[in-house]
Protein backbone atom coordinates (compact mmCIF):
# COMPACT_ATOMS: atom_id res chain seq x y z
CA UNK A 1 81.19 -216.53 29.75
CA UNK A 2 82.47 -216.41 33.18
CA UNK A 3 84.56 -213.40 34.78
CA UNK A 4 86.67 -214.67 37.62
CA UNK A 5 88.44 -211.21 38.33
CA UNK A 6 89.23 -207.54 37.65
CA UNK A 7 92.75 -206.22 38.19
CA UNK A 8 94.26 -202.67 38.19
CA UNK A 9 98.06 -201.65 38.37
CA UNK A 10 100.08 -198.85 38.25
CA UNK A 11 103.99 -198.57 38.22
CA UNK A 12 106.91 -196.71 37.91
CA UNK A 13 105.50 -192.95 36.27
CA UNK A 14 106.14 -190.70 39.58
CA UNK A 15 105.94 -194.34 41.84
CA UNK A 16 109.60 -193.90 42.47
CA UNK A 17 112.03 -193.15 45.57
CA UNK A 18 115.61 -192.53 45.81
CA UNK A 19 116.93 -194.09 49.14
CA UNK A 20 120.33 -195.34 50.77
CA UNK A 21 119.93 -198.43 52.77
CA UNK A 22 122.45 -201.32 53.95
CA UNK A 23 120.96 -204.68 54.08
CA UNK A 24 121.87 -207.43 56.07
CA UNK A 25 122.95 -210.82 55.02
CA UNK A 26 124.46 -214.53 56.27
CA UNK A 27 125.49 -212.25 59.35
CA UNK A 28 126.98 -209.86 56.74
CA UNK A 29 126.40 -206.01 56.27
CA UNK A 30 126.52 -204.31 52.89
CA UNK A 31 128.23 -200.87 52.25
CA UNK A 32 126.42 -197.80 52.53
CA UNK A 33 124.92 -197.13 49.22
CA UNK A 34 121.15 -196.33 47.53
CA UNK A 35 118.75 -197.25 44.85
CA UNK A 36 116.62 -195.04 42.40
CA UNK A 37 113.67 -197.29 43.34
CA UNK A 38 110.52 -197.95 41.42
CA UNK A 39 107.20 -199.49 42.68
CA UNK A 40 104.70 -201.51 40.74
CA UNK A 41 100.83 -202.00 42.63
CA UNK A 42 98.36 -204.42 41.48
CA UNK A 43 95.12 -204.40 43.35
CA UNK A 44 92.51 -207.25 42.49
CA UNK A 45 88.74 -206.94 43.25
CA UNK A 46 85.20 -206.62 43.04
CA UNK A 47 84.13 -203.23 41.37
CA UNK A 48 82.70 -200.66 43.10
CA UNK A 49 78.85 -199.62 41.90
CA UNK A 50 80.71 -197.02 39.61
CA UNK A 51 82.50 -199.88 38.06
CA UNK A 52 86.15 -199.30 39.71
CA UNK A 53 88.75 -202.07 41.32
CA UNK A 54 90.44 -198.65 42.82
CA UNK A 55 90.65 -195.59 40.81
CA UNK A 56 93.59 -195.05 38.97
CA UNK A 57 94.17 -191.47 40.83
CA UNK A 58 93.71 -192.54 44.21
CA UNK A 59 95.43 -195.68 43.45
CA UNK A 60 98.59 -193.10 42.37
CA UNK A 61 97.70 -190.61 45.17
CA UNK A 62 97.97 -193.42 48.12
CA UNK A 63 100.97 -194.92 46.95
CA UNK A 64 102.72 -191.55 45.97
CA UNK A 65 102.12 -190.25 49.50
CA UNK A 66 104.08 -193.37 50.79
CA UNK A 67 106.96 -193.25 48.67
CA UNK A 68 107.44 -189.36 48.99
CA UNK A 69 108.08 -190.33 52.91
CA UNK A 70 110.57 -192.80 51.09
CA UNK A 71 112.10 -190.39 49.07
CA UNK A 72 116.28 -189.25 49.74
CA UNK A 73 115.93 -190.80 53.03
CA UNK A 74 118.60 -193.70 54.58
CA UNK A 75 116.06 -196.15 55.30
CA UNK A 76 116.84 -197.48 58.82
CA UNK A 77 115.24 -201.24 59.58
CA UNK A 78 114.46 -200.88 63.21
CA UNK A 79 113.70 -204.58 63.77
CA UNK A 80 116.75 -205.54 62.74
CA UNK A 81 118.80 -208.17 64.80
CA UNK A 82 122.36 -207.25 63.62
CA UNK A 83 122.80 -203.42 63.67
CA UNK A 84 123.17 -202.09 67.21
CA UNK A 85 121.06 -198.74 66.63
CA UNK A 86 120.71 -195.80 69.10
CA UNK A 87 118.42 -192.66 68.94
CA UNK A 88 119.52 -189.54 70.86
CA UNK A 89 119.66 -185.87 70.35
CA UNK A 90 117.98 -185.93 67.14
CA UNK A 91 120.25 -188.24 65.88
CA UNK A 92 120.23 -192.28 64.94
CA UNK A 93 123.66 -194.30 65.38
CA UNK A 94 123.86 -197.22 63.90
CA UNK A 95 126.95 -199.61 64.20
CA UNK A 96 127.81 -202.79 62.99
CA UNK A 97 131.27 -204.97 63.21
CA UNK A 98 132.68 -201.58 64.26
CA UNK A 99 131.96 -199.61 61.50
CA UNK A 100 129.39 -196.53 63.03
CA UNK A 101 127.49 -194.57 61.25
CA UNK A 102 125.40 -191.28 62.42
CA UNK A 103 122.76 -189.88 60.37
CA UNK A 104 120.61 -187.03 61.33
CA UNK A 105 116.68 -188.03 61.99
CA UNK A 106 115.45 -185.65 59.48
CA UNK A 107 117.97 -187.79 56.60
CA UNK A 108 116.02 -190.86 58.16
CA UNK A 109 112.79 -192.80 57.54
CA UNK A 110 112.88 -195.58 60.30
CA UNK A 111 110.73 -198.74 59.31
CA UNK A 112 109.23 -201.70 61.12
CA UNK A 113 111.15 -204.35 59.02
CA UNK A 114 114.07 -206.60 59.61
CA UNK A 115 115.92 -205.58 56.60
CA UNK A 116 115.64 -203.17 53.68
CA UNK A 117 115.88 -205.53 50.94
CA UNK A 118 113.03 -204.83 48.11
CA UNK A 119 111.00 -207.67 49.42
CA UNK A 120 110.87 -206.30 52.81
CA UNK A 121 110.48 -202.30 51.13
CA UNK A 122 107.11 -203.98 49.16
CA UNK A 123 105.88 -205.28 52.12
CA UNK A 124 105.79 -202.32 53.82
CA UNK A 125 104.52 -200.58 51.28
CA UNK A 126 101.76 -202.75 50.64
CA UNK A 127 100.78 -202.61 54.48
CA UNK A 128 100.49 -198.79 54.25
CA UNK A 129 98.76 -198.71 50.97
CA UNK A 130 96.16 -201.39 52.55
CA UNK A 131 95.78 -199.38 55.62
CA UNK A 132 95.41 -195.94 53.09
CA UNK A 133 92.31 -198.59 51.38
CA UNK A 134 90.63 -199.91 54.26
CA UNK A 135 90.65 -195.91 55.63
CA UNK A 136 88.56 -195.11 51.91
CA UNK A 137 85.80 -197.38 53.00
CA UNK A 138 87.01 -199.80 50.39
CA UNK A 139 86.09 -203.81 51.20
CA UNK A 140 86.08 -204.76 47.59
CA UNK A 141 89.79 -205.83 47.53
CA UNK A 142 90.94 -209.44 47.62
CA UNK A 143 94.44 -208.80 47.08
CA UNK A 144 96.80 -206.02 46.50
CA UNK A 145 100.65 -206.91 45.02
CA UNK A 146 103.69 -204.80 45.68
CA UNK A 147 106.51 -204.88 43.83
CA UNK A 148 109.77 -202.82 44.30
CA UNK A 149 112.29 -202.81 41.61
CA UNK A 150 115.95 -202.04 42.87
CA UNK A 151 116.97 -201.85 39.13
CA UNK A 152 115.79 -202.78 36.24
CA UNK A 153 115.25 -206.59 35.97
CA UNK A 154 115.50 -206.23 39.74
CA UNK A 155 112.13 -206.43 41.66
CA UNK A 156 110.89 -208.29 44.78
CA UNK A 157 107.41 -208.39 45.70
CA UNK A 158 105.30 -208.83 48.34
CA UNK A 159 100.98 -210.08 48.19
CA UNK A 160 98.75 -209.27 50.85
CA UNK A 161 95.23 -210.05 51.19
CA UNK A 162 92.83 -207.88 53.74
């Protein structure tokens, strides 16, 4: 008998973040509003000599200490092409079709996405949490999934391999 891989996964438990966004779409910009977020990792691989993919802990740890930065923030896509957005005196303005909006930095956790839909939330997640592995000395990974569930029945995801 053949093994042809070894997952592990972790979800939802304290992987969670509640965040306002406003996504962008067809030249459109939703309303103001937020999301009691849950995330879901998968991480396939090799195992370590101790007979891990990733340990469960760290696994939870890593991802934890991503979401937390996450957590009752307005999550601001900087790369965006549609929202005009500003940063001075502490604060960010963002405007679209004149509506403006002002939120104070410290209410704000700026990303380097186009959009905060869940695809683009897992993406970046997934980027952080493979930067957090490749920091542990960890090469044993051939793929790592990110999903990020808006509601329940709700989830996009994102794969990355290193």
């Amino acid at each position: 008998m053949t093994v042809t891989s070894r997952s592990v996964s972790v979800e939802r438990n304290r992987l969670k973040f509640a965040s306002a966004h406003m996504a962008t779409f067809h030249g459109e910009c939703e309303p103001l509003h937020g999301h009691n977020y849950q995330v879901i990792v998968e991480v396939d691989g090799e195992l370590t000599e101790d007979s891990w993919v990733w340990d469960f802990g760290a696994l939870k740890k890593a991802t934890r200490d991503i979401v937390d930065e996450l957590d009752h923030k307005f999550l601001l896509q900087m790369e965006s092409s549609l929202l005009n957005i500003a940063f001075a005196a502490d604060n960010y303005t963002v405007a679209f079709a004149g509506r403006t909006y002002q939120f104070p930095a410290s209410d704000v956790a700026p990303l380097p996405i186009d959009n905060t839909t869940a695809e683009r939330l897992a993406e970046y997640i997934g980027k952080q949490l493979m930067r957090a592995l490749q920091a542990s000395g960890t090469n044993l990974i051939s793929q790592l999934r990110i999903g990020v569930e808006e509601m329940p029945g709700q989830t996009g995801w994102c794969t990355l391999i290193p």
